[in-house]
Protein backbone atom coordinates (compact mmCIF):
# COMPACT_ATOMS: atom_id res chain seq x y z
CA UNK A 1 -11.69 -64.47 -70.62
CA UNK A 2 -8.79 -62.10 -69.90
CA UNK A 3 -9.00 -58.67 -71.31
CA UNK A 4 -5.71 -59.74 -73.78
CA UNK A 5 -8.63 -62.97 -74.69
CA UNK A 6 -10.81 -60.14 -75.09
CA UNK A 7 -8.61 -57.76 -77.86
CA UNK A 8 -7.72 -60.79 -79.81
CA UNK A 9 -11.12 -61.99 -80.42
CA UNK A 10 -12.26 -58.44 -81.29
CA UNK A 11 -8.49 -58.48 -83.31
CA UNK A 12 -9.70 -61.80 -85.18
CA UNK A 13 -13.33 -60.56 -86.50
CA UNK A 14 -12.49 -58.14 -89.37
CA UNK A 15 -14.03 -55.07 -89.63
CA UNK A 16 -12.25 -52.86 -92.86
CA UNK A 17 -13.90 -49.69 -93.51
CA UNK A 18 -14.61 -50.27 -96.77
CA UNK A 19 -13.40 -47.00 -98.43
CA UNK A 20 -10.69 -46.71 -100.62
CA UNK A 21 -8.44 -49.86 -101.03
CA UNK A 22 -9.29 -52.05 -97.69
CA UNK A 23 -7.07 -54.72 -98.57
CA UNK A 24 -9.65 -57.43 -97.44
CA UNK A 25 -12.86 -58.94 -98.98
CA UNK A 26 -14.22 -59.26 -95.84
CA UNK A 27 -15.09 -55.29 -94.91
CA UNK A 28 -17.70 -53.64 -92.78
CA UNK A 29 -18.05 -53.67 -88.77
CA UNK A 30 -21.44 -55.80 -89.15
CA UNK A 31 -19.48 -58.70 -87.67
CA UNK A 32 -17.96 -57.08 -85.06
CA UNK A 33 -21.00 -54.70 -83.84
CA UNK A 34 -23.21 -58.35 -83.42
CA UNK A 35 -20.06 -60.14 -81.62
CA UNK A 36 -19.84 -56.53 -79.96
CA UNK A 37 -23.74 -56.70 -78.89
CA UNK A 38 -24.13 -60.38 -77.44
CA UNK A 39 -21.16 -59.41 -74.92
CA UNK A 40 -22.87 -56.47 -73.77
CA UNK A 41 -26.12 -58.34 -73.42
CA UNK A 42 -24.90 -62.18 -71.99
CA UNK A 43 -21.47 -60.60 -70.03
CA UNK A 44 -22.10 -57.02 -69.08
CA UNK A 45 -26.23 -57.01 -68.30
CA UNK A 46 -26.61 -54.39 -70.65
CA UNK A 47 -29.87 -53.93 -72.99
CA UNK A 48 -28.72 -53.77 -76.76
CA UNK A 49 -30.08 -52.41 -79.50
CA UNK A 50 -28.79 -51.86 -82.93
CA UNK A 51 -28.92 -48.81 -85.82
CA UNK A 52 -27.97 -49.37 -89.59
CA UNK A 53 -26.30 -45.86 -90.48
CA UNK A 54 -25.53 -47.98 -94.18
CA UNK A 55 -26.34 -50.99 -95.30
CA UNK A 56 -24.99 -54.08 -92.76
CA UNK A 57 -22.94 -50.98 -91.24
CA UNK A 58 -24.88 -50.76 -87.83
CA UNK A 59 -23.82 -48.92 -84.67
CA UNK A 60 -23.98 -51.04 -81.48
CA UNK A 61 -26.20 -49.32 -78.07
CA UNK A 62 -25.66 -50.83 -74.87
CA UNK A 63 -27.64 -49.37 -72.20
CA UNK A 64 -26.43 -50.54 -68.17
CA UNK A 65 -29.81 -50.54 -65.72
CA UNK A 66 -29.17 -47.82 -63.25
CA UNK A 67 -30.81 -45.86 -60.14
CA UNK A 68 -33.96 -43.80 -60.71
CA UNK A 69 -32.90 -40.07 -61.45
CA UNK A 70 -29.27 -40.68 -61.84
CA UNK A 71 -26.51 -37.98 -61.93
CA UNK A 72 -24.06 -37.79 -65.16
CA UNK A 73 -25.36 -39.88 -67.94
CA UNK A 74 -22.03 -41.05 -69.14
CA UNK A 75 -21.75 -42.15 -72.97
CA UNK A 76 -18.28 -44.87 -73.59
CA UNK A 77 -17.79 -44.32 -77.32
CA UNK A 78 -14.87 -46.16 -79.44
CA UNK A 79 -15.23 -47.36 -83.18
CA UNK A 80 -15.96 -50.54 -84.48
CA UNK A 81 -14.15 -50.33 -88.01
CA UNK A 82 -10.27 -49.84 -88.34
CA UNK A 83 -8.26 -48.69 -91.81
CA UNK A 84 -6.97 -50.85 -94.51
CA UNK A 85 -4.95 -53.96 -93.75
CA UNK A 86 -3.25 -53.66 -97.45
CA UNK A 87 0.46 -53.80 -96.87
CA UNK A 88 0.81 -54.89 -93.55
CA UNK A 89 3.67 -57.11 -92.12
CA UNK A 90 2.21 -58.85 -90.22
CA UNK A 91 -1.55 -61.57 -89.98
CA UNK A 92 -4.04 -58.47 -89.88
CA UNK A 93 -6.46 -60.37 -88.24
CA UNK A 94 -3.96 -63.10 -86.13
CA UNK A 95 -4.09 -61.12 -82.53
CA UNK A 96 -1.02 -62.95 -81.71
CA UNK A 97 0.44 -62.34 -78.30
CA UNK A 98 4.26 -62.22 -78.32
CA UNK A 99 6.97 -59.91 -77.17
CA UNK A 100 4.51 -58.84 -74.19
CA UNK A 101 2.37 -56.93 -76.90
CA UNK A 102 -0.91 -58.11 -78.85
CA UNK A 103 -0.80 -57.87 -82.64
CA UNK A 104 -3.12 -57.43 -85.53
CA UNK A 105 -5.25 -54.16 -87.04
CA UNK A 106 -6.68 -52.83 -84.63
CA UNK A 107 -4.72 -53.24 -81.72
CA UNK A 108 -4.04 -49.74 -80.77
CA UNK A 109 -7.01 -48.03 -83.11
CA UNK A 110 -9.28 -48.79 -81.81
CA UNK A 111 -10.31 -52.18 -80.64
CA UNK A 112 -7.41 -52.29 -77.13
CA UNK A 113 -9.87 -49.16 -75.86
CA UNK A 114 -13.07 -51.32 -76.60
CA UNK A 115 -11.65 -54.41 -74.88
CA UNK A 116 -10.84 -52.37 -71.87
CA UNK A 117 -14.26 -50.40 -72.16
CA UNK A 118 -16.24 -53.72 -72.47
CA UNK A 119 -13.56 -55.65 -69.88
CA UNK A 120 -14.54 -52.95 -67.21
CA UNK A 121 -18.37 -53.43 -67.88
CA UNK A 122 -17.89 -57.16 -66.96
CA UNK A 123 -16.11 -56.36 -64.20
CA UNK A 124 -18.47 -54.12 -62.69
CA UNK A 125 -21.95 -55.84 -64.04
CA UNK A 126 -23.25 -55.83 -60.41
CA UNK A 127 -21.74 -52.21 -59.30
CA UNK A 128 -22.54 -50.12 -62.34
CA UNK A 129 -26.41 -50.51 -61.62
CA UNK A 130 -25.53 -48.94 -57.56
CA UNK A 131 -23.74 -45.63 -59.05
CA UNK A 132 -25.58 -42.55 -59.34
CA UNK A 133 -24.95 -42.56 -62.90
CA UNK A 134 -25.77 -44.00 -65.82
CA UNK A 135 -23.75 -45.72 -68.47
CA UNK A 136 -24.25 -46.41 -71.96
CA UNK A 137 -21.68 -47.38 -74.74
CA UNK A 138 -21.94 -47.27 -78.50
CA UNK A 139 -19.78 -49.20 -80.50
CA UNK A 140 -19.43 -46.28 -83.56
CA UNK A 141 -19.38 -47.14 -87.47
CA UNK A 142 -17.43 -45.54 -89.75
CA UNK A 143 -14.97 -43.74 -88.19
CA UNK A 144 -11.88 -43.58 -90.48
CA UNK A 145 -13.92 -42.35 -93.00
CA UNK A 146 -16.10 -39.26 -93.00
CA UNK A 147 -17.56 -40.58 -89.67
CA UNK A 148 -21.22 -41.37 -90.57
CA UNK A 149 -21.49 -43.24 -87.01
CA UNK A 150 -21.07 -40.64 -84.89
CA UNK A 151 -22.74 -38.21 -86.64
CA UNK A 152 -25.70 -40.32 -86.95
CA UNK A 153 -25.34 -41.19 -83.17
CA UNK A 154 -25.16 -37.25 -82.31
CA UNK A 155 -27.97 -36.53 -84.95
CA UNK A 156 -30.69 -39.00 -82.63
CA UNK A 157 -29.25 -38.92 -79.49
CA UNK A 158 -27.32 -35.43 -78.49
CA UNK A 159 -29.98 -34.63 -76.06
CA UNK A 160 -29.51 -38.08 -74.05
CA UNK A 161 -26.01 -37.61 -72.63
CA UNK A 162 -24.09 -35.43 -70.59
CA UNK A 163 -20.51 -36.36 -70.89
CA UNK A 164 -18.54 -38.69 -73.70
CA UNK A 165 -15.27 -40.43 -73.39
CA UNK A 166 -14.06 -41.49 -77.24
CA UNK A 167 -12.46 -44.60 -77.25
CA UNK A 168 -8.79 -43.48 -78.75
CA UNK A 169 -4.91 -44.36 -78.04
CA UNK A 170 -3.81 -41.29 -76.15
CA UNK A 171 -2.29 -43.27 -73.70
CA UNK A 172 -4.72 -42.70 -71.16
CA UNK A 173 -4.56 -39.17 -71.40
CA UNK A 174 -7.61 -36.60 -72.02
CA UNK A 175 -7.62 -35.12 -75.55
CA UNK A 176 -9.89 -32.21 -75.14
CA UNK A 177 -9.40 -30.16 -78.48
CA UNK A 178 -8.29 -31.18 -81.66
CA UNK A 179 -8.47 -29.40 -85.11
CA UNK A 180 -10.83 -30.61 -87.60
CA UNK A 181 -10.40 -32.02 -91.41
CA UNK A 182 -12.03 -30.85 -94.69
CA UNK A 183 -11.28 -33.17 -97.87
CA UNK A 184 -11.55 -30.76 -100.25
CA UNK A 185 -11.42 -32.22 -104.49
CA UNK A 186 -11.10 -29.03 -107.08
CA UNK A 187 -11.74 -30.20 -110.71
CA UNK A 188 -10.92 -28.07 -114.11
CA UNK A 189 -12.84 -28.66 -117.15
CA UNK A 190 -10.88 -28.22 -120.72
CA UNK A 191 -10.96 -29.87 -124.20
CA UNK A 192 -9.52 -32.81 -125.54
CA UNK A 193 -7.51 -32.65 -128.29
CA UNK A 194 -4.69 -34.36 -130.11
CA UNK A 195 -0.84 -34.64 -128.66
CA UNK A 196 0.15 -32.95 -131.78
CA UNK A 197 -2.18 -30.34 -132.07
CA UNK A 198 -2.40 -28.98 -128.37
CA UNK A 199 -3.61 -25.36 -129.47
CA UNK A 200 -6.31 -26.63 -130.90
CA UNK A 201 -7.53 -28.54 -127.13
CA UNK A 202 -7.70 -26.95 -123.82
CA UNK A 203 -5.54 -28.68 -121.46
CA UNK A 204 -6.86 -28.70 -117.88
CA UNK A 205 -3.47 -29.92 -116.15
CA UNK A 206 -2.43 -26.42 -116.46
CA UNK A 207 -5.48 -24.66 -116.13
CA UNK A 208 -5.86 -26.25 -112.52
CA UNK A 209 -1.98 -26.08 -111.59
CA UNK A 210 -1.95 -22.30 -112.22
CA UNK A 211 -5.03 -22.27 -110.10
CA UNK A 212 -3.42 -24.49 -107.15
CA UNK A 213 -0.10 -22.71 -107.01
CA UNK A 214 -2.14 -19.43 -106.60
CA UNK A 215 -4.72 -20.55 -104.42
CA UNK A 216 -2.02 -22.36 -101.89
CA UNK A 217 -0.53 -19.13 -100.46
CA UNK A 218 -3.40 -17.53 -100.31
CA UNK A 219 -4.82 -19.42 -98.02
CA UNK A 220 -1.64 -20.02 -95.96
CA UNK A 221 -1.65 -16.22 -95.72
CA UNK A 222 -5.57 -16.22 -94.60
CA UNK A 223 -5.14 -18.79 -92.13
CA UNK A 224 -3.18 -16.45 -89.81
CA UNK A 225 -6.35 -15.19 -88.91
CA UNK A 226 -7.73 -18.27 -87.44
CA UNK A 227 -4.86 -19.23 -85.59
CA UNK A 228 -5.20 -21.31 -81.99
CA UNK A 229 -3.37 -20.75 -78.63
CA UNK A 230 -3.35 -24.15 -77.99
CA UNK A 231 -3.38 -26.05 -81.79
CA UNK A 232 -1.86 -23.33 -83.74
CA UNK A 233 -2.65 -22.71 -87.54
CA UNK A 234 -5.27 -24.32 -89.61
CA UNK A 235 -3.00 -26.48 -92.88
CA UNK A 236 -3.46 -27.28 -95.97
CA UNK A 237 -1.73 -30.07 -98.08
CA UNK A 238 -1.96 -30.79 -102.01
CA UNK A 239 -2.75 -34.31 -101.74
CA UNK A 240 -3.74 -35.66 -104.95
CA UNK A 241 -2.91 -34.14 -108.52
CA UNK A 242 -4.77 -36.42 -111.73
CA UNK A 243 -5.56 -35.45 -114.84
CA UNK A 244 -5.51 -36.65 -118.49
CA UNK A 245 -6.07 -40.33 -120.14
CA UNK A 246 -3.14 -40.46 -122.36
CA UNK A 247 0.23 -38.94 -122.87
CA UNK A 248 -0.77 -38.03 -126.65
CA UNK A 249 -3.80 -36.43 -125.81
CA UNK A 250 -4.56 -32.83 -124.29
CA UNK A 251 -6.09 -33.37 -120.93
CA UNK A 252 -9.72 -32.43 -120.75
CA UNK A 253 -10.22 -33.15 -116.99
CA UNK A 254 -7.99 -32.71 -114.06
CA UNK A 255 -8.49 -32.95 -109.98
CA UNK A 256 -6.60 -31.44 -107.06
CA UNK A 257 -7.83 -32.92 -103.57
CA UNK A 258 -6.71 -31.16 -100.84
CA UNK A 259 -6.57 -31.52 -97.09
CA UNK A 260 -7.30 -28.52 -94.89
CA UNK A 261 -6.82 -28.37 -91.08
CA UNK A 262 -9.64 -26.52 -89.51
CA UNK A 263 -9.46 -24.68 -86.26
CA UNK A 264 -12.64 -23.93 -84.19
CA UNK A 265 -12.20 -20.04 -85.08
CA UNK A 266 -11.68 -21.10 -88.72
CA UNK A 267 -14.91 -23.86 -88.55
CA UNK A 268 -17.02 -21.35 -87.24
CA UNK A 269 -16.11 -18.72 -90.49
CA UNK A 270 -17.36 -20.92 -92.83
CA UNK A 271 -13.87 -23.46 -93.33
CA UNK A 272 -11.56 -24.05 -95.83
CA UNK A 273 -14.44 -24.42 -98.06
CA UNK A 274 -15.45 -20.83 -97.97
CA UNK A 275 -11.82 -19.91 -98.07
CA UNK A 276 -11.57 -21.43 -101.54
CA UNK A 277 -14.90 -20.68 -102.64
CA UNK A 278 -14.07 -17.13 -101.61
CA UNK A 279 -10.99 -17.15 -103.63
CA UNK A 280 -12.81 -18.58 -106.41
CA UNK A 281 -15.32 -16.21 -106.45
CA UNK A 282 -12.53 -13.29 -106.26
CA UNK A 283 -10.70 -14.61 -109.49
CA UNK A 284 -13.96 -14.91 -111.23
CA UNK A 285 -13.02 -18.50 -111.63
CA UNK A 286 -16.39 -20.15 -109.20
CA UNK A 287 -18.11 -20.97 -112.34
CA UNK A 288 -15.22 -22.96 -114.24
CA UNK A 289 -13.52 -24.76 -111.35
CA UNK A 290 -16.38 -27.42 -109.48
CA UNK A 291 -15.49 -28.01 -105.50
CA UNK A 292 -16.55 -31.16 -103.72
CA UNK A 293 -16.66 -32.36 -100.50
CA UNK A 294 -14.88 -35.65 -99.78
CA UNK A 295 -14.75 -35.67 -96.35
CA UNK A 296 -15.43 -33.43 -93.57
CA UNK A 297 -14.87 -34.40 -89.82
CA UNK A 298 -15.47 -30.82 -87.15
CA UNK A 299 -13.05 -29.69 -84.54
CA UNK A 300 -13.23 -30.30 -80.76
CA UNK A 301 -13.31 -28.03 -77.81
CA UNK A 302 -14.67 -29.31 -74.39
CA UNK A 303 -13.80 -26.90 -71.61
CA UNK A 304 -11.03 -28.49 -69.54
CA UNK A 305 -13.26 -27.33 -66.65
CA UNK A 306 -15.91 -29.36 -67.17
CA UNK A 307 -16.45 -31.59 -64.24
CA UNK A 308 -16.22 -34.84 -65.94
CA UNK A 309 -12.84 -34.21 -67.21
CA UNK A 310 -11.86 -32.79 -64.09
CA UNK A 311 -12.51 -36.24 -62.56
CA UNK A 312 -10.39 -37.98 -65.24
CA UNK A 313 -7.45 -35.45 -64.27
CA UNK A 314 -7.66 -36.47 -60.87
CA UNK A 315 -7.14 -40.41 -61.97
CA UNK A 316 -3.47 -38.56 -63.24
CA UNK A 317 -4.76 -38.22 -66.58
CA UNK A 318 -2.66 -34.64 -68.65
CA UNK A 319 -4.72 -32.36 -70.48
CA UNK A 320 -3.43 -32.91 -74.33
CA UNK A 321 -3.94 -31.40 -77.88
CA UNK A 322 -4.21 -33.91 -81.07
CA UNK A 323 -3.28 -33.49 -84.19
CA UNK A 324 -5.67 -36.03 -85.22
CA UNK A 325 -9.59 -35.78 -85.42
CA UNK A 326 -11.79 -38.61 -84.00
CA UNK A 327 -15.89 -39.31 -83.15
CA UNK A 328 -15.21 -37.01 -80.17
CA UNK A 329 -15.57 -33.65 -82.34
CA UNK A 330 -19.23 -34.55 -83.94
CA UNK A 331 -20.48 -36.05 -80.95
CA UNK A 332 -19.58 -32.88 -79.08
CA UNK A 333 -20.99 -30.88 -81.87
CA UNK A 334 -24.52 -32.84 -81.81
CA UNK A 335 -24.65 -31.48 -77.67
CA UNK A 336 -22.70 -34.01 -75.74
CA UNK A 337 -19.29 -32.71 -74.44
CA UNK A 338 -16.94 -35.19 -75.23
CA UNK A 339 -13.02 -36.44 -75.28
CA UNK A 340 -10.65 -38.95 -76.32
CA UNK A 341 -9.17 -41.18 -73.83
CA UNK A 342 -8.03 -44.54 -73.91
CA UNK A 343 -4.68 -46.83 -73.63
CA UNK A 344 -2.48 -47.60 -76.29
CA UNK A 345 -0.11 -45.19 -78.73
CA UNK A 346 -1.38 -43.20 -81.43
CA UNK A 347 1.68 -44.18 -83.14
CA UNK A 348 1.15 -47.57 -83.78
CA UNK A 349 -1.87 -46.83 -85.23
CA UNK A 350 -2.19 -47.29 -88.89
CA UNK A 351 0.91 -48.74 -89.30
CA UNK A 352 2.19 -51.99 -90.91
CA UNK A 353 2.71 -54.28 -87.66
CA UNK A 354 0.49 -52.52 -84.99
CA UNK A 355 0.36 -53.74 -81.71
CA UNK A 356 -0.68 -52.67 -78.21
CA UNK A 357 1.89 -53.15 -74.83
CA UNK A 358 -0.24 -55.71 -72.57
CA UNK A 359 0.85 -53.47 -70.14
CA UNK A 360 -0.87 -50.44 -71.73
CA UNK A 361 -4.23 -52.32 -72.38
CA UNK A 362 -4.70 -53.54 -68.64
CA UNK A 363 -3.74 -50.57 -67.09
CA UNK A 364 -6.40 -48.76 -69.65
CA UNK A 365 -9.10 -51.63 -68.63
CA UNK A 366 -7.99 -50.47 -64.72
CA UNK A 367 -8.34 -46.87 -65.10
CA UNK A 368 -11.62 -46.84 -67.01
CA UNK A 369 -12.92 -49.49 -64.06
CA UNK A 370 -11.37 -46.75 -61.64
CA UNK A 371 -13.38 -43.57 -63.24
CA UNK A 372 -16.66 -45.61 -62.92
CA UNK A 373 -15.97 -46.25 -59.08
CA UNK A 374 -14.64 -42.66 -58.49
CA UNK A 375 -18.66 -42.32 -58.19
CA UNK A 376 -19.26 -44.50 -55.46
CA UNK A 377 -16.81 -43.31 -53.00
């Protein structure tokens, strides 16, 4: 089995995060994380153990025999699940090879990173247990969605690991800070009441759109504050705007969800979610307008110094910023420094007809074989 063989068989077992509108009946990354395990276990040598995070939603622990009192103990983390195959062009789940590319969800995020992780652990079944190191993997749940996996993973086993790389499409370059994401969903109460008698309702459309277009600046203005050297200023973005059942009757419920950028500086304060709460609180409005958390994924700073990405800079790796969040922030939050490398193009993921240059994927499955051996010499 080639590592191409590899990505399409990984391409061909779907594994939807089931959130939202997946596109697919068949959803979750049970599947894949079993398919995921037996390779581990009957190709690579590795022990294999399994953790339900939700229900048939497992993450996947292989653990590679090593010496006794081994140096860096090295974590290889990418994510089992990908994002919704609704709308694409192209067989979601065909991994055809054509055009010197492999097709199919999952190509580029994330499943070309996990074929080269898991190609390099076949490779090197008889060196890995020589190196003074030790290697694990986990094959991480839930990613594209609030990432239960990771944080799960971090939660139990932050204290076992010194050093992370985060299975992601950077094109083999070290992502070592990225902002993170608060999903943040605002609803106004009112009162129903008939089309033709709106003074006698209290329409909550309005209520909440005076509140948005007020609260939008002002938090554009307080994120100057929390600004970055490297990934600038926190964001926000008005996402979502429902309310109302019917055109003939005054809205009694509306939402706003929106999605704030979070700096370190600006995660540390409290987030967006103070922000708002603060504003809230200012306008005397905290005890009419309920806030929710929909989603929250933390920011990621590893010290470019750290000797583990030193190493990967010395393979010819850049130091990058993302604009994107990934595993690599909660994992590095739970005590495990951690970054994001892997082959492949960000910008084919998500999209309609993603794919992954053959090229890219064996020169990923090279470099991550190339790492591990950078300890033996």
């Amino acid at each position: 089995m080639s590592v191409v063989e590899l990505l399409q068989a990984l391409i061909q077992i779907p594994s939807v995060n089931p959130d939202g509108d997946p596109g697919s009946d068949e959803t979750g990354e049970l599947q894949v994380a079993q398919w995921v395990g037996d390779f581990l276990r009957d190709r690579c040598g590795a022990s294999v153990t399994y953790e339900e995070v939700l229900p048939e939603r497992p993450n996947v622990i292989g653990k590679f025999a090593h010496l006794d009192n081994p140096g860096p103990r090295l974590l290889f983390a990418p994510h089992l699940d990908t994002v919704s195959v609704k709308g694409m062009t192209i067989a979601p789940f065909g991994g055809e090879v054509r055009d010197g590319r492999v097709w199919g969800r999952g190509a580029s995020d994330t499943k070309g990173t996990m074929a080269a992780m898991l190609w390099t652990f076949q490779e090197l079944r008889d060196v890995i247990p020589t190196l003074p190191i030790s290697v694990s993997f986990v094959g991480l749940m839930g990613e594209e969605t609030g990432q239960p996996g990771s944080q799960h993973f971090a939660k139990h086993h932050g204290d076992e690991y010194d050093f992370a790389i985060v299975g992601e499409p950077t094109e083999c370059d070290v992502v070592y800070t990225h902002k993170g994401c608060v999903w943040l969903e605002l609803t106004a109460r009112g009162k129903a009441a008939h089309g033709s008698t709106p003074e006698r309702g209290e329409n909550a459309v309005l209520k909440l759109q005076a509140i948005i277009a007020e609260l939008l600046p002002h938090l554009q203005q307080h994120f100057e504050a929390y600004s970055d050297e490297v990934l600038g200023l926190p964001t926000v973005n008005l996402g979502q705007f429902r309310g109302g059942s019917r055109t003939n009757i005054v809205p009694e419920r509306a939402m706003a969800a929106l999605d704030i950028r979070e700096t370190p500086s600006l995660r540390a304060a409290g987030g967006g979610l103070q922000l708002v709460r603060d504003f809230l609180q200012e306008k005397g409005l905290a005890d009419q307008i309920e806030v929710e958390v929909a989603v929250d994924s933390t920011p990621l700073y590893t010290d470019p110094q750290h000797p583990e990405v030193q190493r990967l800079q010395s393979l010819g790796s850049e130091l990058v910023m993302a604009p994107w969040f990934c595993d690599a922030g909660w994992l590095a939050k739970g005590g495990i420094p951690s970054i994001a490398c892997g082959p492949g193009s960000i910008a084919q993921a998500h999209t309609e007809d993603e794919f992954i240059d053959i090229e890219a994927l064996e020169a990923g499955a090279v470099y991550y074989r190339r790492f591990l051996e950078s300890y033996g010499a």
